[in-house]
Protein backbone atom coordinates (compact mmCIF):
# COMPACT_ATOMS: atom_id res chain seq x y z
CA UNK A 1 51.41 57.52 33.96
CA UNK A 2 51.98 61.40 33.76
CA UNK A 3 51.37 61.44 37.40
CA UNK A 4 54.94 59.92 38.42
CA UNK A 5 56.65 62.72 36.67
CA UNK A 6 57.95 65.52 37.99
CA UNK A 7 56.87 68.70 38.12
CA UNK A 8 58.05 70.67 35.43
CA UNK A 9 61.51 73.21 36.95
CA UNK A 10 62.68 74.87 33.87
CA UNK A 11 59.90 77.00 32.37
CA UNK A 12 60.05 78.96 29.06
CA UNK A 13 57.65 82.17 28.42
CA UNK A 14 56.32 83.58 25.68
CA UNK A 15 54.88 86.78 25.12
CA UNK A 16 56.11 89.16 27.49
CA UNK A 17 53.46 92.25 27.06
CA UNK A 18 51.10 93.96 30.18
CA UNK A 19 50.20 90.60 31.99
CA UNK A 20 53.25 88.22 30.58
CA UNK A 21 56.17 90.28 31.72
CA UNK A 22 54.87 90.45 35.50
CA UNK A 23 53.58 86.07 35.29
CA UNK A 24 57.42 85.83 34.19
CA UNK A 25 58.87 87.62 36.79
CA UNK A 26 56.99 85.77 39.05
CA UNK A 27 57.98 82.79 37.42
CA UNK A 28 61.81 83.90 38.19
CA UNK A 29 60.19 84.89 41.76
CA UNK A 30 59.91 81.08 42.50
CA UNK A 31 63.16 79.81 40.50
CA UNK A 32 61.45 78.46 37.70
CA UNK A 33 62.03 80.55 34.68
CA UNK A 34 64.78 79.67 32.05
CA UNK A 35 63.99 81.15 28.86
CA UNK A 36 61.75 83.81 27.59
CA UNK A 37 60.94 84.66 23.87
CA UNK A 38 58.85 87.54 22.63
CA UNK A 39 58.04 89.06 19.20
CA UNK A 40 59.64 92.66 20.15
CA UNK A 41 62.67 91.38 21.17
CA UNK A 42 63.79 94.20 23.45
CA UNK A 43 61.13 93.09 25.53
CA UNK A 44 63.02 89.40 25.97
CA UNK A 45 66.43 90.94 26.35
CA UNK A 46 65.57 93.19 29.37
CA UNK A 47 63.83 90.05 31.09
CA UNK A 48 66.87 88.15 30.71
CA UNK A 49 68.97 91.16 31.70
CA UNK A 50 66.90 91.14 35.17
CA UNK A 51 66.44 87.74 35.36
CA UNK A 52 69.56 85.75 34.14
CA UNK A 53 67.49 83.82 31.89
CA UNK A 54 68.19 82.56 28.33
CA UNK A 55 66.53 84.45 25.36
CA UNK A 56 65.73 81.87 22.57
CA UNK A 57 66.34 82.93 19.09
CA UNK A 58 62.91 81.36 18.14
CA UNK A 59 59.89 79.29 20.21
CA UNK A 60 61.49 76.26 18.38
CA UNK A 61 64.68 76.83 20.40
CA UNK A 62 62.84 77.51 23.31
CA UNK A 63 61.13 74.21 23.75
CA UNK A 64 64.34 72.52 23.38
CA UNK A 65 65.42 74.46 26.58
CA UNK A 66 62.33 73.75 28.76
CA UNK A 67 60.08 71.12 30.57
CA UNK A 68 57.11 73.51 30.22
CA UNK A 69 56.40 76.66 28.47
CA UNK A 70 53.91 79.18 29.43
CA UNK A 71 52.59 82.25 26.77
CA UNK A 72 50.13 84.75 26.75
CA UNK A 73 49.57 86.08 23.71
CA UNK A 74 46.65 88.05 21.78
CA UNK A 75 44.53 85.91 19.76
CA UNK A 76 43.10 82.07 18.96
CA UNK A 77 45.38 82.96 15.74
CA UNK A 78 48.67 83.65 17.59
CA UNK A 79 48.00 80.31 20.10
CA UNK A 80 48.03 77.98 17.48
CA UNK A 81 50.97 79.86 15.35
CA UNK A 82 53.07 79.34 18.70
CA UNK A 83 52.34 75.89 19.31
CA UNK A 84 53.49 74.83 15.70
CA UNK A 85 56.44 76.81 16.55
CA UNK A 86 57.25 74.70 19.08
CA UNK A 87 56.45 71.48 17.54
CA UNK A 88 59.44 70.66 16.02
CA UNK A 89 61.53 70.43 19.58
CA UNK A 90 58.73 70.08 22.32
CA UNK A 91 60.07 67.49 24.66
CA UNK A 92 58.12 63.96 24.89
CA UNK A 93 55.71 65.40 27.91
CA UNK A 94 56.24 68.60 28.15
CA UNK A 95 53.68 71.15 29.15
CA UNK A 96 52.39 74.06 27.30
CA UNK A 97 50.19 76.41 29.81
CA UNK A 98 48.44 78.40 27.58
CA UNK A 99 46.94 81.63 29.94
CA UNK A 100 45.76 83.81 26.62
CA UNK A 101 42.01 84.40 26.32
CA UNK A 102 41.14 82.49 23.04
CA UNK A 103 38.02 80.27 21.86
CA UNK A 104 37.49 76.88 23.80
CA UNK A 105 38.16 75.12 20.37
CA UNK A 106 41.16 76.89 19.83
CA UNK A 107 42.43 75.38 23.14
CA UNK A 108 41.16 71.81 21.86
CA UNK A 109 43.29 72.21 18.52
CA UNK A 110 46.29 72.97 20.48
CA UNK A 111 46.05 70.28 22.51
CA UNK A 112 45.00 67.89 19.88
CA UNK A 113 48.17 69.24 18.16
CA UNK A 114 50.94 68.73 20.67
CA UNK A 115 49.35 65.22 21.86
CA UNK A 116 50.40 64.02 18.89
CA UNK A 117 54.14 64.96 19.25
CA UNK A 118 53.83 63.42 23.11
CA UNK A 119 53.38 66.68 24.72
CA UNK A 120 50.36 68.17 27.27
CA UNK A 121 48.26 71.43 27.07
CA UNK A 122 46.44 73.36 29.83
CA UNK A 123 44.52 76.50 28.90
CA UNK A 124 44.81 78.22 31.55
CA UNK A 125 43.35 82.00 31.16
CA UNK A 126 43.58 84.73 33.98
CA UNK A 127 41.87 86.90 35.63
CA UNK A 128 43.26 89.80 37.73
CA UNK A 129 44.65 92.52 35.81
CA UNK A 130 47.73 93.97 34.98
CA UNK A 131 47.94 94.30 39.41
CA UNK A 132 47.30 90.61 39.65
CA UNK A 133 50.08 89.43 36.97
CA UNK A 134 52.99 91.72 39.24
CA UNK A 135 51.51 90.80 42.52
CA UNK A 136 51.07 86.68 41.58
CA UNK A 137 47.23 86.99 42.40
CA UNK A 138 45.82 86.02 39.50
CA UNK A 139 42.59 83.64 39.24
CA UNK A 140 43.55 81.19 36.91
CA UNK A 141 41.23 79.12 35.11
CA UNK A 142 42.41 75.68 33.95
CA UNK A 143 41.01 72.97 31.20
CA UNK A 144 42.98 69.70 30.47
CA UNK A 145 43.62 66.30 31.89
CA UNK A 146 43.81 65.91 35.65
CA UNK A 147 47.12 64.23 36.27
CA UNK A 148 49.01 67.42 34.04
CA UNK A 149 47.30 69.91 35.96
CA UNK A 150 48.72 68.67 39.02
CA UNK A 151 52.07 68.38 37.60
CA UNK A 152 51.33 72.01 35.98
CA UNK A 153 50.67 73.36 39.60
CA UNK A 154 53.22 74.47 40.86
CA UNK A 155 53.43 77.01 37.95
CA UNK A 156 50.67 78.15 37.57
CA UNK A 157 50.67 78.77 41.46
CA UNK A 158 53.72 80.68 41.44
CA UNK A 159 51.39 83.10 39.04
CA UNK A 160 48.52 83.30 40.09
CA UNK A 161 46.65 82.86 44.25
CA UNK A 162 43.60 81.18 43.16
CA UNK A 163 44.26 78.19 40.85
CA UNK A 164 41.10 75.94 39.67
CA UNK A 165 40.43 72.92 37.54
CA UNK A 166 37.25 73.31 35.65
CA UNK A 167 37.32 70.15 33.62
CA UNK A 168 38.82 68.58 30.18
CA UNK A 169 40.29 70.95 27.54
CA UNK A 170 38.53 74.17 26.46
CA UNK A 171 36.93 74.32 30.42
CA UNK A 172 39.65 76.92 31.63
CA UNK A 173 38.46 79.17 28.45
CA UNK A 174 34.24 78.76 28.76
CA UNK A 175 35.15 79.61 32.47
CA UNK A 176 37.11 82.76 31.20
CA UNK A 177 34.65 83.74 29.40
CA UNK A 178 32.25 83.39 31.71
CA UNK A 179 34.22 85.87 33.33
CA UNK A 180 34.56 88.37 30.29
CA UNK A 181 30.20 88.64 30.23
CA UNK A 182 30.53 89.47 34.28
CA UNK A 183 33.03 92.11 33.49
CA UNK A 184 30.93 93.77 30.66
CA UNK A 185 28.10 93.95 33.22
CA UNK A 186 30.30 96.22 35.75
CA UNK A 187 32.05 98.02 33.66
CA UNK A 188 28.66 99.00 32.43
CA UNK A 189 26.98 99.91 35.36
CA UNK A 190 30.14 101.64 36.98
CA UNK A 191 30.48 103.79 33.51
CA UNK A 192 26.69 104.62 33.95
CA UNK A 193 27.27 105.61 37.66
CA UNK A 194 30.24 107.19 37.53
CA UNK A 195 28.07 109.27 34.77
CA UNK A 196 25.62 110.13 36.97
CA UNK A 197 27.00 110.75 39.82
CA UNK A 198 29.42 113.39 37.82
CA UNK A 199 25.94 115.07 36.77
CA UNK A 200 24.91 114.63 39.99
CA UNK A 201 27.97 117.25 41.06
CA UNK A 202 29.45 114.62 43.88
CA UNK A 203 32.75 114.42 44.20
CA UNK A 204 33.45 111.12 42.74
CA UNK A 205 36.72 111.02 45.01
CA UNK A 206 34.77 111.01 47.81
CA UNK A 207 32.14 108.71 46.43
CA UNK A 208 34.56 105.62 45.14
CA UNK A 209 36.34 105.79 48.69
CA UNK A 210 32.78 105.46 50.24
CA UNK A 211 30.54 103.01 47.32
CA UNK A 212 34.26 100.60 47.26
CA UNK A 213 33.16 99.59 51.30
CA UNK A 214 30.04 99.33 50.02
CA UNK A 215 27.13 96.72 49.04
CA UNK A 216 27.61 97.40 44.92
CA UNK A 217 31.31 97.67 45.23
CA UNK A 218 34.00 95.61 43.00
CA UNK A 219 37.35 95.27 42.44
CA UNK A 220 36.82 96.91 38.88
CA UNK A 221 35.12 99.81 40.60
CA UNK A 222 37.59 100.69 43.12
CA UNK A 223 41.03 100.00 40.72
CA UNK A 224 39.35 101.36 37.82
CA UNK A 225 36.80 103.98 38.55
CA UNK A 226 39.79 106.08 39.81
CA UNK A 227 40.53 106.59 35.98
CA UNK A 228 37.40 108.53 35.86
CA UNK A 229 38.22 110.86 37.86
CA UNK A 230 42.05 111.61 36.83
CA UNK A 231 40.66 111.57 33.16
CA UNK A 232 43.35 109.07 32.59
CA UNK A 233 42.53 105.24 30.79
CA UNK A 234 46.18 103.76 31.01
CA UNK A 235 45.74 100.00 29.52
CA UNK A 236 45.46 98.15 32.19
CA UNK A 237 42.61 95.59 30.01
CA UNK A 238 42.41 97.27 26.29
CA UNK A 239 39.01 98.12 24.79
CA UNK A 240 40.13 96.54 21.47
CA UNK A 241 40.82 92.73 23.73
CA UNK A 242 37.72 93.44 25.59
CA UNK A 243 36.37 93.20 22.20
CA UNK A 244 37.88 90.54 21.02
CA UNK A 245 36.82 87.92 24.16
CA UNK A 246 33.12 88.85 23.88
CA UNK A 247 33.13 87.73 20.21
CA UNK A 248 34.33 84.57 21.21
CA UNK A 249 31.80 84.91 23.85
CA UNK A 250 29.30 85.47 21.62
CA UNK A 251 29.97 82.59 19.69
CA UNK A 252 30.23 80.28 22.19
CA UNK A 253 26.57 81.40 23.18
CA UNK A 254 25.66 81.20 19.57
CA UNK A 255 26.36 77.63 19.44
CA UNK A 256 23.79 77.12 21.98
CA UNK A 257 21.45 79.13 19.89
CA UNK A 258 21.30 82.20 22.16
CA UNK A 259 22.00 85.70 21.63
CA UNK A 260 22.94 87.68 24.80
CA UNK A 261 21.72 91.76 25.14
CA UNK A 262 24.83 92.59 27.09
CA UNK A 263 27.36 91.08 25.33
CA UNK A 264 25.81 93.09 22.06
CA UNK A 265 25.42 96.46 23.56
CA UNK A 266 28.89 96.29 24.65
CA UNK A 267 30.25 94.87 21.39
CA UNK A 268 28.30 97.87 20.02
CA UNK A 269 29.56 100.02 22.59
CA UNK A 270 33.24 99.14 22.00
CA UNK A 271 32.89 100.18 18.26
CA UNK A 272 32.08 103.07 19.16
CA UNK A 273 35.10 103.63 21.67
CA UNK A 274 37.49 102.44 18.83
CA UNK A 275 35.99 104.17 16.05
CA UNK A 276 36.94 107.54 18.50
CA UNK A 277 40.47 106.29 18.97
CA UNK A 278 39.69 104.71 22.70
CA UNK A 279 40.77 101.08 21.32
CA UNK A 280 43.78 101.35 23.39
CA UNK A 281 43.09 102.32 26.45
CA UNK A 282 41.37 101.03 29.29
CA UNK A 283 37.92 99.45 29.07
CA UNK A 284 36.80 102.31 32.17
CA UNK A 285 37.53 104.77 28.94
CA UNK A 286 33.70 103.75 28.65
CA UNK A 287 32.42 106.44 30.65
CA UNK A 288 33.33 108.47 27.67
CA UNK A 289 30.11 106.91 26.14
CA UNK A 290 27.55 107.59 28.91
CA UNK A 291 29.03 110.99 29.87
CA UNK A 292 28.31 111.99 26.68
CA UNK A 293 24.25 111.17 26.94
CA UNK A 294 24.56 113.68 30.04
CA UNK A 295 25.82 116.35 27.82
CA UNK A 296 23.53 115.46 24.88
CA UNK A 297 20.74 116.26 27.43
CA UNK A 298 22.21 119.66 28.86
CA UNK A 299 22.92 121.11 25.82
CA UNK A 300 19.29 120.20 24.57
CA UNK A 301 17.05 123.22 23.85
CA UNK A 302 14.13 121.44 24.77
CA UNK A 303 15.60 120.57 28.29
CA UNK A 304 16.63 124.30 29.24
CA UNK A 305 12.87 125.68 28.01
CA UNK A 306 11.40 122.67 30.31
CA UNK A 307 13.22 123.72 33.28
């Protein structure tokens, strides 16, 4: 049984971009990290540098190094690439802890993949932000057989505070996504806010430190809305990835025959964004949008001669 084996101790990463270079130090944080690979290899030799651990040459030589391996990567794409990367020398029972934000299918593949080489998958998507992946306070959603999530624990509680099991394989990402329509709702209505409150004349210093105690506060409004206000949309969550989860959103919901209005206004909205060279930054680069219907209307002719 997979229950009377130990938990994994030598853990490889891949992907070492916004939220993978803090979930590996954090790895190294609890003694568990041994090798790291990364596309940009720079990125992999300054880990190692601060870290002592190994930099493979390729995922292949990575697995051969490791009881588990964690990545988070881009897209369903790059999962499944990295998985038949490590085919050839996953160990018999080995874990691969998969915390990208990819399709629920995608996750199934994978798994279906390495199960037939003798090795174990978790998708296991996070929530939290780039603060989350340096602080180890991520909410980490997990999909996969029972008995390797608890053997997984330990790692994925050395990266994240609030670690659940939703279920078989594909559960951690339909709970992710969940996730990804709930954040297109606030950063909606804090980008139409914000917006208004800016026409409004407050100071929207004074009004985050005051609205974050209060009843319609988030954690998106009072990390995030502070971008606003410095005119400043350092990628903390991308537009462009943003993007890319609520398409897989939307066709998750389009298998149960359902179209949902916010997911398409946003899509629609993030076209927009990327079309005007916002793709990169921060999703709060929103406010763009709906600060722009405020000057629409005060520039309009009609307006001034009605007031």
């Amino acid at each position: 049984m997979t229950t009377s084996l130990p938990a994994p101790r030598r853990i490889g990463f891949i992907g070492l971009g916004a939220m993978g270079l803090g979930m590996s130090r954090n790895l190294h944080k609890h003694r568990l990290l041994a090798a790291v690979w990364n596309r940009t290899a720079a990125k992999a030799e300054a880990i190692a540098r601060e870290t002592g651990c190994v930099v493979a040459k390729t995922p292949a030589d990575l697995a051969t190094l490791c009881d588990a391996i964690a990545m988070c990567v881009s897209a369903d794409d790059d999962v499944l690439a990295m998985v038949d990367a490590l085919l050839p020398n996953v160990r018999r029972d080995a874990i691969v802890i998969d915390c990208s934000t990819v399709g629920a299918n995608t996750a199934r593949t994978a798994a279906l993949r390495l199960r037939e080489r003798g090795a174990h998958f978790i998708d296991a998507p996070v929530s939290g932000g780039v603060e989350g992946a340096r602080d180890g306070t991520l909410a980490v959603m997990c999909g996969g057989d029972d008995d390797v999530f608890q053997r997984a624990r330990p790692v994925l509680e050395a990266m994240g505070r609030t670690v659940t099991h939703f279920g078989p394989t594909g559960s951690g990402q339909a709970a992710k996504a969940t996730n990804q329509i709930m954040c297109a709702g606030v950063i909606q209505a804090v980008a139409e806010a914000m917006a208004f409150a800016k026409a409004e004349d407050l100071p929207l210093d004074k009004l985050i430190e005051t609205l974050g105690k209060g009843a319609g506060s988030s954690w998106y409004f009072v990390n995030r809305a502070p971008n606003i206000v410095r005119d400043s949309y350092p990628p903390g969550f991308r537009v462009r990835l943003h993007e890319k989860d609520l398409k897989i959103c939307r066709a998750m919901a389009q298998r149960h025959g359902v179209q949902l209005p916010l997911i398409e206004m946003t899509l629609v909205h993030y076209r927009r964004l990327i079309e005007q060279g916002h793709g990169d930054e921060d999703i709060s680069t929103l406010f763009h949008l709906k600060d722009a219907l405020f000057a629409a209307a005060a520039a309009d002719p009609k307006r001034a001669d009605e007031t």
